[in-house]
C-alpha atoms as a PDB file:
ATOM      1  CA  UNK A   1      -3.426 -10.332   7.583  1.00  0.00           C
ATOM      2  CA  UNK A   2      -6.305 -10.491  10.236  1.00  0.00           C
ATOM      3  CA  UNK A   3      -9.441 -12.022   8.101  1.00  0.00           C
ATOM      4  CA  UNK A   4     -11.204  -8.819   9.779  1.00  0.00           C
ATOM      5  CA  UNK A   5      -8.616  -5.934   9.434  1.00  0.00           C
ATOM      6  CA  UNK A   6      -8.663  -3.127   7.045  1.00  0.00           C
ATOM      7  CA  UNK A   7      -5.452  -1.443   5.667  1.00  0.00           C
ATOM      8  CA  UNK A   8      -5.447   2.232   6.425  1.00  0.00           C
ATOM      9  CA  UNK A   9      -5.624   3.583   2.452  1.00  0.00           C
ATOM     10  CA  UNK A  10      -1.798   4.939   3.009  1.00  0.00           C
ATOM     11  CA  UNK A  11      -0.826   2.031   3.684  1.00  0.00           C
ATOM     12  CA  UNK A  12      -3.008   0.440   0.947  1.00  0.00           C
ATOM     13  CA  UNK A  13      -1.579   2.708  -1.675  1.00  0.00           C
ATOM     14  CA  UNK A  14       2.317   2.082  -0.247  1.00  0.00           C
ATOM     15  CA  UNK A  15       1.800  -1.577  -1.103  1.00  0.00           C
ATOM     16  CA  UNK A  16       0.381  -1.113  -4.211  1.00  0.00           C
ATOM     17  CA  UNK A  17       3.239   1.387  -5.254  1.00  0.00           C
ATOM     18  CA  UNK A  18       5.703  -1.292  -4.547  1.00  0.00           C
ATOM     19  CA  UNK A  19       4.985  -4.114  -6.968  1.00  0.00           C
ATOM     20  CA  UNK A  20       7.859  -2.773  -8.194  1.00  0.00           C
ATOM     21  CA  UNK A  21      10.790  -1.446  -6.262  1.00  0.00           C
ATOM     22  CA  UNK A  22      10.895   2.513  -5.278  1.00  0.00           C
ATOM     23  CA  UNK A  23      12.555   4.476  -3.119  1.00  0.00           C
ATOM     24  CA  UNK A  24      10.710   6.752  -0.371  1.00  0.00           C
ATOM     25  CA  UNK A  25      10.218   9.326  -2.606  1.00  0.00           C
ATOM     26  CA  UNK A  26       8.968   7.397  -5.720  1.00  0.00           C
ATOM     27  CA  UNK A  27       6.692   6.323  -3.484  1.00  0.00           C
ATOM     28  CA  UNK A  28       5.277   9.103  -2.310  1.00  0.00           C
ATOM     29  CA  UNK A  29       5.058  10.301  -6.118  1.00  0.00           C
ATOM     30  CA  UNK A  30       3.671   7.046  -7.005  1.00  0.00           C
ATOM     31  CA  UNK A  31       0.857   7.093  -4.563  1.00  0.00           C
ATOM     32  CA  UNK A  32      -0.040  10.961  -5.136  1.00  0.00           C
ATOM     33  CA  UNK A  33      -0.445   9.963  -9.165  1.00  0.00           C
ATOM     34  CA  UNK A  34      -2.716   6.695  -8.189  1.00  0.00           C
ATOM     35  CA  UNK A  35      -4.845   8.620  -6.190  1.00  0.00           C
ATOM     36  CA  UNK A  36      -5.047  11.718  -8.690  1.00  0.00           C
ATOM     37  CA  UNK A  37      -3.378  14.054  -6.037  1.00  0.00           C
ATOM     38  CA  UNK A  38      -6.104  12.822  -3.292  1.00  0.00           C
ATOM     39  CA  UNK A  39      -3.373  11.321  -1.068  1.00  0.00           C
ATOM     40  CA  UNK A  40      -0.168  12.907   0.145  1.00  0.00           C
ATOM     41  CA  UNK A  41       2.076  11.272   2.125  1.00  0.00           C
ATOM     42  CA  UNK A  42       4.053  13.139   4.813  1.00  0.00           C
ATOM     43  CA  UNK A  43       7.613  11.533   4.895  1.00  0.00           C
ATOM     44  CA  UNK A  44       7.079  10.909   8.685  1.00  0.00           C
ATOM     45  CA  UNK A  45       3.457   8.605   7.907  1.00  0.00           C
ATOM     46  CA  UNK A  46       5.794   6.912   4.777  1.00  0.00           C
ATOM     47  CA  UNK A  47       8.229   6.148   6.691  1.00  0.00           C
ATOM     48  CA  UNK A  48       6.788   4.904   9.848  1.00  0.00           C
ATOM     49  CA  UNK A  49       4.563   2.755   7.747  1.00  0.00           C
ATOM     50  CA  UNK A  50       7.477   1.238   5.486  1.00  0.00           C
ATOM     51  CA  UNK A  51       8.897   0.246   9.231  1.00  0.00           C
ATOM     52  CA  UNK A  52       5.653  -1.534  10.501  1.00  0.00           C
ATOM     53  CA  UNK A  53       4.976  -3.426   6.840  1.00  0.00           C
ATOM     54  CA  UNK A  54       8.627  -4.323   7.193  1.00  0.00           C
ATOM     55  CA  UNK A  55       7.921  -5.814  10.850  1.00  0.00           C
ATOM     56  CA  UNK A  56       5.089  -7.611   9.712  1.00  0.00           C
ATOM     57  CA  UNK A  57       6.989  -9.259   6.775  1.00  0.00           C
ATOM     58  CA  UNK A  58       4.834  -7.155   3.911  1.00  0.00           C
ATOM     59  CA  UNK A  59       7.460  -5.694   2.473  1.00  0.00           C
ATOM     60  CA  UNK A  60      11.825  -5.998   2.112  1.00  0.00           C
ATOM     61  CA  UNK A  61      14.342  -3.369   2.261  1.00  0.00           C
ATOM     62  CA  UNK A  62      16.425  -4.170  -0.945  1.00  0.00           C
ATOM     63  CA  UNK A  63      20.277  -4.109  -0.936  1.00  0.00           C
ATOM     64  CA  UNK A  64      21.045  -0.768  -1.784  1.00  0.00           C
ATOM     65  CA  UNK A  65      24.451   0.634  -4.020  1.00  0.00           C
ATOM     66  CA  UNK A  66      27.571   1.685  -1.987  1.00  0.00           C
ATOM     67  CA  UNK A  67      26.837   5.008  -3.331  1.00  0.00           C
ATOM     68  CA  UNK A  68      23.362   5.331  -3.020  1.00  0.00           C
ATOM     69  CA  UNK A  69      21.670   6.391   0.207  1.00  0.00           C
ATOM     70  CA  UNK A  70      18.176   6.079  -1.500  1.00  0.00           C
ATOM     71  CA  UNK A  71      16.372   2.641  -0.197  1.00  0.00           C
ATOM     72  CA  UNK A  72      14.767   0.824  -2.461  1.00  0.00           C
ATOM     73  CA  UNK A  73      11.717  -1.719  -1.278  1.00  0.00           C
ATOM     74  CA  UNK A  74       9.266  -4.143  -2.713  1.00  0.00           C
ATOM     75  CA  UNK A  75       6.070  -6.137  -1.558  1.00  0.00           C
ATOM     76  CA  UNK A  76       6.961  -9.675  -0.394  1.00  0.00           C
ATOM     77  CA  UNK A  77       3.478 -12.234  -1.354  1.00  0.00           C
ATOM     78  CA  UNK A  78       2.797 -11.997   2.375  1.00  0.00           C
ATOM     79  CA  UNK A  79       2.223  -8.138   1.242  1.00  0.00           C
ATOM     80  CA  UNK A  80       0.192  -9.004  -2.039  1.00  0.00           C
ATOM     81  CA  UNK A  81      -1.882 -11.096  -0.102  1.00  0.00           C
ATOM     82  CA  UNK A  82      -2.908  -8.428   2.316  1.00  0.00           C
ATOM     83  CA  UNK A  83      -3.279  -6.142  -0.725  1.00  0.00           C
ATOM     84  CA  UNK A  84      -5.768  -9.001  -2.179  1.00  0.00           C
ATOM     85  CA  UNK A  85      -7.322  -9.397   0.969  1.00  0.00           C
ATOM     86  CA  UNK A  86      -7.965  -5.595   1.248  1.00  0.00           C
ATOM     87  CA  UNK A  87      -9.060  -5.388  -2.403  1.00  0.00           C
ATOM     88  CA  UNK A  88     -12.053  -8.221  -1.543  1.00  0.00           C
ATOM     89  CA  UNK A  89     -13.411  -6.359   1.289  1.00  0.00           C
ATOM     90  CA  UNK A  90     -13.693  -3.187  -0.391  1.00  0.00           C
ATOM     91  CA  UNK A  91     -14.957  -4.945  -3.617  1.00  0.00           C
ATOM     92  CA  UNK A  92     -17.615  -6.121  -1.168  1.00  0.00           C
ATOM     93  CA  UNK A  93     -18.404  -2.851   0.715  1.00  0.00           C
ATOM     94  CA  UNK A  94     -19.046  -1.742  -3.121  1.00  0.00           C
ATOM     95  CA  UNK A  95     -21.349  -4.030  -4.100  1.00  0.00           C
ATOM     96  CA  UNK A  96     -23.250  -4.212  -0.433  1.00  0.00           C
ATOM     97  CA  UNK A  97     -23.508   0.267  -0.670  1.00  0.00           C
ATOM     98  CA  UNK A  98     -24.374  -0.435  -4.567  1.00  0.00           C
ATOM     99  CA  UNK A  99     -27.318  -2.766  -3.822  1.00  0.00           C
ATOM    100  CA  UNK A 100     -28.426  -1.278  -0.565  1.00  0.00           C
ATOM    101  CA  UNK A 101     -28.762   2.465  -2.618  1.00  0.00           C
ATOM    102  CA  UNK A 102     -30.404   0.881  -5.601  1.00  0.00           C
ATOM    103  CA  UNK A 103     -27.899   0.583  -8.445  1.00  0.00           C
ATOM    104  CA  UNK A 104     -26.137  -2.801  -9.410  1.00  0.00           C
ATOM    105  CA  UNK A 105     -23.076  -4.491  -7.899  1.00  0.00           C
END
């Protein structure tokens, strides 16, 4: 990940819902719960951002069962360390808007 370069917070969310394998949907439900109903995915926005994290190595498709059309996919470390990158820059826009406002980081 670009040193400079935020994640988009869908795409934030998709990567942290995938530290352990799901499916489209159970990731959409997944990132709905973590954001206490805030963020909705649209299945079109899911799944054109599962294509570009899988492009950029963030994430892999898993093998999926014969019988099974659901796709399963999990973060890759190239993903959690974009994910720990993106957690450092907000943990630093935090503490800058903290001080700056007049509370403590």
């Amino acid at each position: 990940m670009d040193k400079n370069s935020a994640l988009t917070e869908a795409v934030y969310y998709i990567l942290l819902s995938l530290f352990t394998p799901l499916h489209g949907y159970g990731i959409m439900q997944k990132v709905e719960e973590m954001s206490d109903g805030r963020v909705k995915l649209a299945a079109g926005t899911l799944y054109g951002a599962l294509q570009t994290m899988t492009e950029k190595g963030w994430i892999v498709s898993l093998p999926c069962d014969a019988k099974s059309r659901k796709k399963e996919y999990l973060i890759t470390d190239s993903g959690k360390a974009a994910v720990t990158a993106e957690l450092k820059r907000l943990q630093e826009l935090v503490a800058n808007g903290t001080m700056i406002c007049g509370g403590k980081p």
